[in-house]
N, C-alpha and C. Protein backbone atom coordinates (compact mmCIF):
# COMPACT_ATOMS: atom_id res chain seq x y z
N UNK A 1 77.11 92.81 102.16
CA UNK A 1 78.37 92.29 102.67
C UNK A 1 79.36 92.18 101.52
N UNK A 2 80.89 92.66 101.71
CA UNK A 2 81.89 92.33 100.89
C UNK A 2 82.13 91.45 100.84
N UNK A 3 82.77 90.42 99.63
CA UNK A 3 83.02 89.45 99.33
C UNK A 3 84.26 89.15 98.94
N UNK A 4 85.18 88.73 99.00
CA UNK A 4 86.97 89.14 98.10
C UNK A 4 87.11 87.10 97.75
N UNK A 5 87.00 87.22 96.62
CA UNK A 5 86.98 85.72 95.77
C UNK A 5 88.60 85.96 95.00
N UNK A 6 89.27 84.88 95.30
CA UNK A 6 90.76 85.06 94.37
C UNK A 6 90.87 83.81 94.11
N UNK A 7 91.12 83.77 93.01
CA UNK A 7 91.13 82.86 92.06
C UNK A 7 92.75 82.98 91.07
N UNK A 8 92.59 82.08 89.95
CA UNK A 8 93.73 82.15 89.17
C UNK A 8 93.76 83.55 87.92
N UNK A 9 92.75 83.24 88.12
CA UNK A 9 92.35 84.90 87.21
C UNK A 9 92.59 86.52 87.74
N UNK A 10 93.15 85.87 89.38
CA UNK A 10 93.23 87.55 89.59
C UNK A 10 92.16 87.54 91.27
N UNK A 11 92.06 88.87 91.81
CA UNK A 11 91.49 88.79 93.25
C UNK A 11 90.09 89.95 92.65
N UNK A 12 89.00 89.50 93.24
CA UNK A 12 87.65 90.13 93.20
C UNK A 12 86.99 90.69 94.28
N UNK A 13 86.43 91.77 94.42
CA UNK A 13 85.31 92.23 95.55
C UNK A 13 84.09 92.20 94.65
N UNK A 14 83.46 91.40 95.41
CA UNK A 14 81.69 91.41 95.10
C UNK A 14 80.73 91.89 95.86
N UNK A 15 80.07 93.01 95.59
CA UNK A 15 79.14 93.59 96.91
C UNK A 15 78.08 93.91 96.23
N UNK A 16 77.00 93.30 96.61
CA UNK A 16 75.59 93.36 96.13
C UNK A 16 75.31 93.14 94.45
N UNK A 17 75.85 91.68 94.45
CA UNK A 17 75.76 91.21 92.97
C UNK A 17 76.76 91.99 91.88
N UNK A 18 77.40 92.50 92.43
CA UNK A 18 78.48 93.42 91.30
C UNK A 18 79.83 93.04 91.43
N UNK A 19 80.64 92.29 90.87
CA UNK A 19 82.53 92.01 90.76
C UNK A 19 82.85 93.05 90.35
N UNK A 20 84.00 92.84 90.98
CA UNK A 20 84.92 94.36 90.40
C UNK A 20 86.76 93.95 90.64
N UNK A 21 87.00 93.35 89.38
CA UNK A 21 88.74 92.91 89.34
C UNK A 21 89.45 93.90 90.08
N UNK A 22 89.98 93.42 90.95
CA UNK A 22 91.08 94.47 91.96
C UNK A 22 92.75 93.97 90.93
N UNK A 23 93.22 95.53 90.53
CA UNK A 23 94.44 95.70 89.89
C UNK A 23 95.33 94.83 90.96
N UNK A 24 96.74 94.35 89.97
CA UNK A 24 97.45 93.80 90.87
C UNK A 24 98.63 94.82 91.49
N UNK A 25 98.74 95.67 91.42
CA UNK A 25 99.74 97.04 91.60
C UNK A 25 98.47 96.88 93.28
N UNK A 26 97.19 96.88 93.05
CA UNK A 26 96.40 97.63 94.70
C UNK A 26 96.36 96.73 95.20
N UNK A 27 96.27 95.16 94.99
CA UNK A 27 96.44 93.55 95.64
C UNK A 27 98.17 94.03 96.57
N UNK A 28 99.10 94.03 96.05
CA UNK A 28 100.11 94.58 96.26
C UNK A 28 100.34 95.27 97.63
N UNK A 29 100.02 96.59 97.46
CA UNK A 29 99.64 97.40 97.88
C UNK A 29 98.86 97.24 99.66
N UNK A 30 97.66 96.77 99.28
CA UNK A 30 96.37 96.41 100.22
C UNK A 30 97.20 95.06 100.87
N UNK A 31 98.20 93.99 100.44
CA UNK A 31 98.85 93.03 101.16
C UNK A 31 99.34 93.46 102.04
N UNK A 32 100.46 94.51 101.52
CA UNK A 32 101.26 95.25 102.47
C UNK A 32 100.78 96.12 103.77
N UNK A 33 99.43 96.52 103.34
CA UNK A 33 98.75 97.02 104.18
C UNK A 33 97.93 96.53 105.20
N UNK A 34 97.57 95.20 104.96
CA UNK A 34 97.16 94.14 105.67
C UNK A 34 97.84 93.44 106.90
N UNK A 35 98.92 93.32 106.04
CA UNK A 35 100.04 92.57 107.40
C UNK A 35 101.20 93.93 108.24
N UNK A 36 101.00 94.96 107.99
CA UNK A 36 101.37 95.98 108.38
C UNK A 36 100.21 96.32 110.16
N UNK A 37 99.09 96.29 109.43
CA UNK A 37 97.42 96.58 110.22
C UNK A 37 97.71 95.25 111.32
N UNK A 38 97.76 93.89 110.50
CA UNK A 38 97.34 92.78 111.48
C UNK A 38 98.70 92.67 112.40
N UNK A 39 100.18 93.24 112.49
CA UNK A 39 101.33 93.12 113.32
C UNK A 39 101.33 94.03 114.03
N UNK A 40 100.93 95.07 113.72
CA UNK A 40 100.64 96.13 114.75
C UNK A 40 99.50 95.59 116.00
N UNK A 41 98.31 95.57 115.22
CA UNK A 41 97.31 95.23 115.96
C UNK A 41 97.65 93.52 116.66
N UNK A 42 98.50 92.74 116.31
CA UNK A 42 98.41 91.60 117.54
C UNK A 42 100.38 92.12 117.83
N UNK A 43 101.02 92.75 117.70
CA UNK A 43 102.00 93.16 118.69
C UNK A 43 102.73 92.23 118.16
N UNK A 44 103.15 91.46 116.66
CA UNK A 44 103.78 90.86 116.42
C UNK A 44 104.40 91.31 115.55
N UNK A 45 106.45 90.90 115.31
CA UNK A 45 106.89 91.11 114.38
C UNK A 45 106.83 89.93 113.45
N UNK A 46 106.79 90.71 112.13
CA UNK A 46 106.85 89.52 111.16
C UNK A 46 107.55 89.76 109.83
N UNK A 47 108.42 88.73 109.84
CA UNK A 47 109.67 88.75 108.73
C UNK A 47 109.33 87.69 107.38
N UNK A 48 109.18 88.79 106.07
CA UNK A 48 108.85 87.94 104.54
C UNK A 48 110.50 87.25 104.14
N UNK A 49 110.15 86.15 103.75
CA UNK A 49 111.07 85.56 103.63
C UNK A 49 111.17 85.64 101.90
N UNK A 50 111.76 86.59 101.08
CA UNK A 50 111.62 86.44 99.24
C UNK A 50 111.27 87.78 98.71
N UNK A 51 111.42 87.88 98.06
CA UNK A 51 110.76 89.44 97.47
C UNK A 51 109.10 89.50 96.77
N UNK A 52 108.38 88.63 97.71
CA UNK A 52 106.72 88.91 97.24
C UNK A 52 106.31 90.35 96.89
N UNK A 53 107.07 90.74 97.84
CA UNK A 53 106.38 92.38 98.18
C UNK A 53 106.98 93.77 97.24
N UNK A 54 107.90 93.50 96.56
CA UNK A 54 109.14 93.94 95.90
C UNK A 54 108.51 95.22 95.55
N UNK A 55 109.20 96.47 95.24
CA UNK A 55 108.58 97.81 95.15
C UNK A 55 108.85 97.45 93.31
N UNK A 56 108.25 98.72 92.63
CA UNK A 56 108.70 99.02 91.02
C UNK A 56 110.09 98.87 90.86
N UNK A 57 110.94 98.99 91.54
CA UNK A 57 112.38 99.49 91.16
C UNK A 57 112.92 98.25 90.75
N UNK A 58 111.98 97.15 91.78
CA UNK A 58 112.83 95.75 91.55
C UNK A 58 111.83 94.73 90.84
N UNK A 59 111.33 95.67 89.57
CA UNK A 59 110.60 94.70 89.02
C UNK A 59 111.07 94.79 87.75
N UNK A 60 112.06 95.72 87.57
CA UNK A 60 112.22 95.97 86.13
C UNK A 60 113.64 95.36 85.84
């Protein structure tokens, strides 16, 4: 079984005794992809209120 532990250090998958630090560029990424998956799938719109999600352009 996968495990995803997030902490202050950063977000982890643990599967069969092994961690493995997930980059924050694919945390990112996999967020966006998450609440993209879960609004589709329950038929809801949903509006971020801030720039959590902000692409490269608006990080520099």
């Amino acid at each position: 079984m996968l495990n995803i532990k997030i902490n202050k250090d950063g977000v982890f998958f643990e599967q069969n005794g092994e961690v493995v630090r997930i980059e924050d560029k694919t945390v990112d990424e996999l967020t966006k992809n998450l609440v993209s998956y879960i609004c589709a799938r329950d038929n809801v719109n949903f509006k971020i209120y801030g720039n959590i999600l902000a692409v490269e352009e608006d990080k520099k």
